[in-house]
Protein backbone atom coordinates (compact mmCIF):
# COMPACT_ATOMS: atom_id res chain seq x y z
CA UNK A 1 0.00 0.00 0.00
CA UNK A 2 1.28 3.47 -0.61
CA UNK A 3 0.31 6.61 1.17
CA UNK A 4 -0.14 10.20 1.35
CA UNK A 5 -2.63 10.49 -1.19
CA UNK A 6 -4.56 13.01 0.62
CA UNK A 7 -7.39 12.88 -1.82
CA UNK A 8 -9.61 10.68 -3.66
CA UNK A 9 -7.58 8.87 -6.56
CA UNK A 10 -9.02 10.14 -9.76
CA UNK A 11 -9.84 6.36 -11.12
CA UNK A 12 -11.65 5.41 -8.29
CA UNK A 13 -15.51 5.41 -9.39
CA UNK A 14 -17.97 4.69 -6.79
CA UNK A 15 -20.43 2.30 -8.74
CA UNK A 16 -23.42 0.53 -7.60
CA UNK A 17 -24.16 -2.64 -8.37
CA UNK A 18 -27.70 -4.03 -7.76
CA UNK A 19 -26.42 -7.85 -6.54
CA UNK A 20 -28.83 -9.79 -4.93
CA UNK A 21 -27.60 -12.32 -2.52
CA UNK A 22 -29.71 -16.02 -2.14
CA UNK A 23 -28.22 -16.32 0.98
CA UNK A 24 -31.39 -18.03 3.05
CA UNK A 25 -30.50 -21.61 1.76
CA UNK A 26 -27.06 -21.42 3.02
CA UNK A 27 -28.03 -20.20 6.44
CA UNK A 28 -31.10 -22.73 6.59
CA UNK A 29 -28.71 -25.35 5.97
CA UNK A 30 -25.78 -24.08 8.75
CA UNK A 31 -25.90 -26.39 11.88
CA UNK A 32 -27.64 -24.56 14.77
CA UNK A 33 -27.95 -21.71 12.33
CA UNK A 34 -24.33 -21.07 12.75
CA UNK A 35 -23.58 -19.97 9.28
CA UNK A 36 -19.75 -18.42 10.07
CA UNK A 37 -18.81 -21.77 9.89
CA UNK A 38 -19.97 -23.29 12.43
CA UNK A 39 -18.75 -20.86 14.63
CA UNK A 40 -21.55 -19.47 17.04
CA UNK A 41 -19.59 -16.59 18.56
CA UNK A 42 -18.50 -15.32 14.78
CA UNK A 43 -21.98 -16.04 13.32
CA UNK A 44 -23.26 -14.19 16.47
CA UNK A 45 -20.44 -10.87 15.64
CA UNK A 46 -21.14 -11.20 12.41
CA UNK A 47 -25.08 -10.93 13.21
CA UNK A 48 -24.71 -7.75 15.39
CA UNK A 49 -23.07 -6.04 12.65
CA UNK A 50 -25.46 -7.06 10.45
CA UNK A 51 -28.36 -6.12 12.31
CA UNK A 52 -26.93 -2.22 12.34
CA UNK A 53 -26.70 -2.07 8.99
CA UNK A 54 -29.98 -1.15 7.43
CA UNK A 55 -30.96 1.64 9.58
CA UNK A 56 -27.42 2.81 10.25
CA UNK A 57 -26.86 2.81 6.27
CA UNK A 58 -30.06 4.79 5.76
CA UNK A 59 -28.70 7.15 8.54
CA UNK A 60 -25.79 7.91 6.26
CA UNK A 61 -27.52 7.94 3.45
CA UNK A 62 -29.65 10.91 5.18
CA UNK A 63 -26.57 12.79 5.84
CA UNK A 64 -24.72 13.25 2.66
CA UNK A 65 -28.08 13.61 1.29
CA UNK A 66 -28.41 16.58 3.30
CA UNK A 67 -25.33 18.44 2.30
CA UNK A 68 -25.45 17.48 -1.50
CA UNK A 69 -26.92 21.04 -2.23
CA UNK A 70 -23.52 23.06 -0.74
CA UNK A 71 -21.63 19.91 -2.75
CA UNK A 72 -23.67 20.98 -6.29
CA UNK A 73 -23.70 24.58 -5.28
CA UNK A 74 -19.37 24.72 -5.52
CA UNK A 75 -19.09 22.84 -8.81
CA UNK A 76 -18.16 19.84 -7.30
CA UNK A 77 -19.12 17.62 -10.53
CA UNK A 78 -16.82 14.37 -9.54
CA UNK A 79 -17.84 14.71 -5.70
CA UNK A 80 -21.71 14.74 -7.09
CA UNK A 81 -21.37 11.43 -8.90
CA UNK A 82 -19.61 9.79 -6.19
CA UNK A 83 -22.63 10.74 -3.31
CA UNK A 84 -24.87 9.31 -6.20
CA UNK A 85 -23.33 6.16 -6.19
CA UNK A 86 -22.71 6.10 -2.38
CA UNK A 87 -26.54 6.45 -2.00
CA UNK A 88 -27.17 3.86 -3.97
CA UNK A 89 -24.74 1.43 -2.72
CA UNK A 90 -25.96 2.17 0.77
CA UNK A 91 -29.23 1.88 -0.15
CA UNK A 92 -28.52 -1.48 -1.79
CA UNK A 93 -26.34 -3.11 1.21
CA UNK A 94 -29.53 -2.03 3.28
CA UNK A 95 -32.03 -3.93 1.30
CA UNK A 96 -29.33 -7.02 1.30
CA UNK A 97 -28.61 -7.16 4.35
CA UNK A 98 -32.28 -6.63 6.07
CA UNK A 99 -32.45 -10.06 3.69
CA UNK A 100 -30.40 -11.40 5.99
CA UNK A 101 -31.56 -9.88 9.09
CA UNK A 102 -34.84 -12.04 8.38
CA UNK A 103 -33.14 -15.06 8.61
CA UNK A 104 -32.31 -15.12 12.40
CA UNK A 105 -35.33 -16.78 14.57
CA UNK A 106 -37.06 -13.97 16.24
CA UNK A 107 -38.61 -16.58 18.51
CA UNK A 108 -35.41 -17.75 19.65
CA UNK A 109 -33.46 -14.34 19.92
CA UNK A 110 -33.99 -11.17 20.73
CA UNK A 111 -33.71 -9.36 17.48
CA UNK A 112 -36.99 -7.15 18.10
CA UNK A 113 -35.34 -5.79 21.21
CA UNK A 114 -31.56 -5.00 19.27
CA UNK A 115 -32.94 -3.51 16.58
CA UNK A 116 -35.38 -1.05 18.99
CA UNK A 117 -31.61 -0.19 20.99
CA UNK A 118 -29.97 0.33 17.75
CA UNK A 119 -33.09 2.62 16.49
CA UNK A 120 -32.89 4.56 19.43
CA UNK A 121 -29.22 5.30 19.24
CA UNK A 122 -29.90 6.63 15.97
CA UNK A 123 -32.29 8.16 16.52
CA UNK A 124 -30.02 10.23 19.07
CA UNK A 125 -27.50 10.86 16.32
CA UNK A 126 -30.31 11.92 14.32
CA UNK A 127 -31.78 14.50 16.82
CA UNK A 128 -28.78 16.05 17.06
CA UNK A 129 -28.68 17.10 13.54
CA UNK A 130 -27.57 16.64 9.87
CA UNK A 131 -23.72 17.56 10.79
CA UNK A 132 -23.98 15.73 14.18
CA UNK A 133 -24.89 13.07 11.57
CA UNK A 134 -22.19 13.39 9.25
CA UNK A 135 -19.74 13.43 11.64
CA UNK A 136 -21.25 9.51 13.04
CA UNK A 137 -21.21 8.85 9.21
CA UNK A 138 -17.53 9.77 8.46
CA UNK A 139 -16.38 7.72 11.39
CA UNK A 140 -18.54 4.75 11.06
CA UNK A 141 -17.22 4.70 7.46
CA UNK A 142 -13.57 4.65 8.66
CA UNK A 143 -14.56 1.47 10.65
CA UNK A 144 -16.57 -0.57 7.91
CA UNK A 145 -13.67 0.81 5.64
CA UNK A 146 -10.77 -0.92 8.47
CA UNK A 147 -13.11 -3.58 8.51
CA UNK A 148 -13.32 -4.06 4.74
CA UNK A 149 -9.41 -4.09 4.80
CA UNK A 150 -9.12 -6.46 6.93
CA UNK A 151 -11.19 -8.90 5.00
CA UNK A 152 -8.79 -8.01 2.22
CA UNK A 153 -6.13 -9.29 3.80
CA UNK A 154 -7.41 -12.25 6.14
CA UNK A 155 -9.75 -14.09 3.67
CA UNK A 156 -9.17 -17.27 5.88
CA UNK A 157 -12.08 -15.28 8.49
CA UNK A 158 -14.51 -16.69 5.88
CA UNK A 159 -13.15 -19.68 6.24
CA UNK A 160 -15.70 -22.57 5.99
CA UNK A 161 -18.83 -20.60 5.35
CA UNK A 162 -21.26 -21.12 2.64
CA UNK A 163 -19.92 -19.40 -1.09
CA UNK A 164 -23.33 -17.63 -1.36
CA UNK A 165 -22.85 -16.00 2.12
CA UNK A 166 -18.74 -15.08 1.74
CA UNK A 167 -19.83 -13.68 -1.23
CA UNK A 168 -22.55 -11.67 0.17
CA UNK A 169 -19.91 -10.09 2.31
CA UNK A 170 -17.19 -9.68 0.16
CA UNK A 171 -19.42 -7.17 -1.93
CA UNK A 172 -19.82 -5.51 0.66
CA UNK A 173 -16.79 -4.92 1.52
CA UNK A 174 -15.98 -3.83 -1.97
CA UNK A 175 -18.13 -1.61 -2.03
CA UNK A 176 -17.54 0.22 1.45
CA UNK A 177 -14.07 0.49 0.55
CA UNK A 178 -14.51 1.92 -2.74
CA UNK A 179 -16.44 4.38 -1.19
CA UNK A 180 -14.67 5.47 1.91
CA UNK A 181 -13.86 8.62 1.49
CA UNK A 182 -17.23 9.89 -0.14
CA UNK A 183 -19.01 10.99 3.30
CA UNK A 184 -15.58 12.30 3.94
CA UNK A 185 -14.85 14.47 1.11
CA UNK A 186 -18.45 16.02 2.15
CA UNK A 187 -17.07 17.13 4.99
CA UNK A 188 -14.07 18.33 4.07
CA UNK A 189 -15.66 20.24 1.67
CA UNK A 190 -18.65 21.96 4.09
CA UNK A 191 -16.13 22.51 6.80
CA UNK A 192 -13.75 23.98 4.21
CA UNK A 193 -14.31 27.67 5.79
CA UNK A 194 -12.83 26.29 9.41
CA UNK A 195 -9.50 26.10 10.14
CA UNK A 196 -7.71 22.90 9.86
CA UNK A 197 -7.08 22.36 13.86
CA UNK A 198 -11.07 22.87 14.72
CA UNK A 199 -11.46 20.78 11.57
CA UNK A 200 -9.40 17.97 13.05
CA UNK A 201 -10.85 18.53 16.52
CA UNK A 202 -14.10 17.74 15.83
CA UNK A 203 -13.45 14.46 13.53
CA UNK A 204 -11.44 13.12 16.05
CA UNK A 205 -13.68 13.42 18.99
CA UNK A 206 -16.44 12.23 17.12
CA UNK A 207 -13.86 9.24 16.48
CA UNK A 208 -13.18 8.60 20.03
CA UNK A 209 -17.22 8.83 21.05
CA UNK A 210 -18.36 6.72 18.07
CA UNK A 211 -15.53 4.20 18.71
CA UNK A 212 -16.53 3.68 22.78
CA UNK A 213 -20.41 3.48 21.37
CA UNK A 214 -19.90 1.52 18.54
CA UNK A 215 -17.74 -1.67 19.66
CA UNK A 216 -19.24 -1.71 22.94
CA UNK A 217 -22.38 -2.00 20.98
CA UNK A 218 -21.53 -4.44 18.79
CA UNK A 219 -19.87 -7.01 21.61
CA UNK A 220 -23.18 -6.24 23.62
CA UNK A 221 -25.56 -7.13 20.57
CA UNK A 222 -23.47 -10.56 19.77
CA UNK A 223 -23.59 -11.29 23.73
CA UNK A 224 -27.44 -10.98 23.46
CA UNK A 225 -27.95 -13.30 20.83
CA UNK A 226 -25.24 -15.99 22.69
CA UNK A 227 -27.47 -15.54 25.78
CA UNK A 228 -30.12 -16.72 23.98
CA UNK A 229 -28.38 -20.36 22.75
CA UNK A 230 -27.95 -20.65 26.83
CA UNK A 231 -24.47 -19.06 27.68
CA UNK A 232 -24.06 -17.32 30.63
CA UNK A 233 -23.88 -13.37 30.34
CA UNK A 234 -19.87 -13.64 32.25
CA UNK A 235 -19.25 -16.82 29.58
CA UNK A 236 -21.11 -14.54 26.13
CA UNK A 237 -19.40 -11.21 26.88
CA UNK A 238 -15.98 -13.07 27.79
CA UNK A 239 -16.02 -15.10 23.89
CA UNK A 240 -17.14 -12.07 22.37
CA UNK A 241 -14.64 -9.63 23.45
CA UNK A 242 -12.02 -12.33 22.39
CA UNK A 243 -13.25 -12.79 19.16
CA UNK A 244 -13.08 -8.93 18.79
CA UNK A 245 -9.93 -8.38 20.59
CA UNK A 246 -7.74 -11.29 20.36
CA UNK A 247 -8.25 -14.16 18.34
CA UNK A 248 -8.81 -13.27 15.11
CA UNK A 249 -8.83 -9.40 16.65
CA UNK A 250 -10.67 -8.06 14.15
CA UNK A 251 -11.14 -4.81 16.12
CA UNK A 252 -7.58 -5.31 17.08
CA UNK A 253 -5.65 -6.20 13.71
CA UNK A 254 -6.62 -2.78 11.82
CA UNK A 255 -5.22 -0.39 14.70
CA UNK A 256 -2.72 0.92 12.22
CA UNK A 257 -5.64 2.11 9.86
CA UNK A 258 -8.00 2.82 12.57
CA UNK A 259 -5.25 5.30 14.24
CA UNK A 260 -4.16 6.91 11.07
CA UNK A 261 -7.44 8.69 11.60
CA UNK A 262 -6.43 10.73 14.59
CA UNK A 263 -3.35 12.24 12.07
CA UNK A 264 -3.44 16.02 10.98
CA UNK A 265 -4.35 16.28 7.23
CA UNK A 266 -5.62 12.69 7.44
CA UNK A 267 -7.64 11.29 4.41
CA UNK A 268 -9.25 7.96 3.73
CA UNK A 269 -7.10 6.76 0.61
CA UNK A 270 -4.13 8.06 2.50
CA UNK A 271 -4.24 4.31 2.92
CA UNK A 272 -4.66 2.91 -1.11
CA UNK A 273 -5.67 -0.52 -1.80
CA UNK A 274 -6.83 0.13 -5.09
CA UNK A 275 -4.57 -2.90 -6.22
CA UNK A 276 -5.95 -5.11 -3.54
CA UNK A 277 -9.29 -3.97 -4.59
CA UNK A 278 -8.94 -4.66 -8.09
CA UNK A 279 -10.05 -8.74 -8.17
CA UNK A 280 -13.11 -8.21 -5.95
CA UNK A 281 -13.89 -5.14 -8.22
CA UNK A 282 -13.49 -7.18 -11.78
CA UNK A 283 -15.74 -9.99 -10.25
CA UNK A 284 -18.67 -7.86 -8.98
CA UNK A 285 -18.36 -5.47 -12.00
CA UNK A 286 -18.82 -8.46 -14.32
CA UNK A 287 -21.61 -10.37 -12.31
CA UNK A 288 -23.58 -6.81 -12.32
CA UNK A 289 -23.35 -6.19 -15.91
CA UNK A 290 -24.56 -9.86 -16.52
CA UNK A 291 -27.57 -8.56 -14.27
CA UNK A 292 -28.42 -5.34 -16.17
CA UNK A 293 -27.82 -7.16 -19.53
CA UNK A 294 -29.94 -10.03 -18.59
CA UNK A 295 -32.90 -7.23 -17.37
């Protein structure tokens, strides 16, 4: 990877591409449901996460939405097509992954009840504002982005689950890195009147509060739906916080990426895996022009 990029790479196009993912066969079919191969405390992360998605994606959705006015207003042509596509491709790993969501047995855990907790925290975010918003947006996108990487470069987490589903997540994280920097470059541009100290004051804080909110969420969630196989609450929050923390990490393993954030002059593709990017890209580009063309 190189760096010090310090803006988005010209070639990078933020594309959407309207997949649908067949996943409920695979998941069916998992023993005890546990479709990260059999793996209850990963199928259980992996849940949480997915359970935030379709209300937290709409929530950034909302918030570049908000400021695409200012963004059209300065001439910002290529920043304009890029908040098109992330709005579709948010919209699109919303849909996909409520699909999912679906899957787990409300009568057996307490989905109704995570979802209302993770509605009401953003709701919070929400009532605070559109730039309250964007600022939860651009760091949430630094973690799906750190995230993303680190499926780039540990494949073997997938390890034993079903094609359909790895593939299912792989998008996504395609996609979520190719945008990255989208809800980012919004901000930059809105706050370009500030100077560059309050500028990097108020990203990082919002850093440090989303990152306390967000992973504590995320182990609680996962404990929740462990509780509900029979663990103990000491036994569910201990496996969970290992899985996150330790073995694989995968909180943990992206600390260089995650920290990078709290540099001055900081941007996204400061940290380029375009050429990492590249295979997933090619294979999702093809499978969604076979879609359109077969429309």
């Amino acid at each position: 990877m190189t760096a010090a990029l310090k803006q988005t790479p010209n070639d990078v196009v933020v594309r959407a591409r309207n997949l649908r993912f067949d996943v409920a066969p695979s998941v069916k079919a998992a023993p005890a449901g546990h479709w990260m191969g059999g793996d209850p405390v990963a199928t259980a992360v992996f849940n949480a996460l997915s359970l935030t998605f379709p209300d937290g994606e709409k929530m950034f959705i909302d918030a570049v939405k908000h400021f695409r006015p200012q963004i059209q207003e300065a001439g910002k042509v290529k920043l304009m097509g890029e908040i098109q596509g992330f709005i579709a491709q948010e919209g699109i790993h919303a849909r996909e992954h409520a699909g999912l969501n679906r899957l787990i047995d409300r009568a057996r855990y307490p989905v109704d009840a995570i979802e209302e907790m993770i509605r009401k925290r953003i709701g919070m975010a929400r009532d605070r504002g559109p730039f309250a918003m964007l600022l939860s947006t651009i760091a949430l996108e630094h973690f799906t982005a750190m995230m993303a990487e680190d499926h780039m470069a540990h494949p073997e987490l997938f390890a034993g689950v079903a094609p359909d589903i790895e593939r299912m997540w792989r998008w996504h994280a395609t996609e979520e890195t190719e945008h990255k920097a989208v809800a980012f470059d919004v901000f930059m541009e809105v706050t370009k009147h500030w100077s560059p100290f309050l500028r990097w004051r108020r990203r990082t804080l919002s850093m440090m509060i989303v990152t306390w909110n967000f992973t504590r969420n995320i182990a609680t969630y996962a404990s929740m739906l462990l509780e509900a196989e029979g663990w103990s609450p000491e036994a569910a929050a201990k496996a969970v916080k290992k899985y996150l923390w330790s073995k694989p990490g995968m909180f943990r393993r992206g600390w260089r990426t995650y920290f990078a954030w709290y540099r001055p002059g900081f941007h996204p593709w400061d940290v380029d895996n375009r050429a990492e990017l590249a295979g997933w890209k090619a294979e999702y580009d093809q499978a969604a022009t076979q879609v359109a063309q077969a429309a």
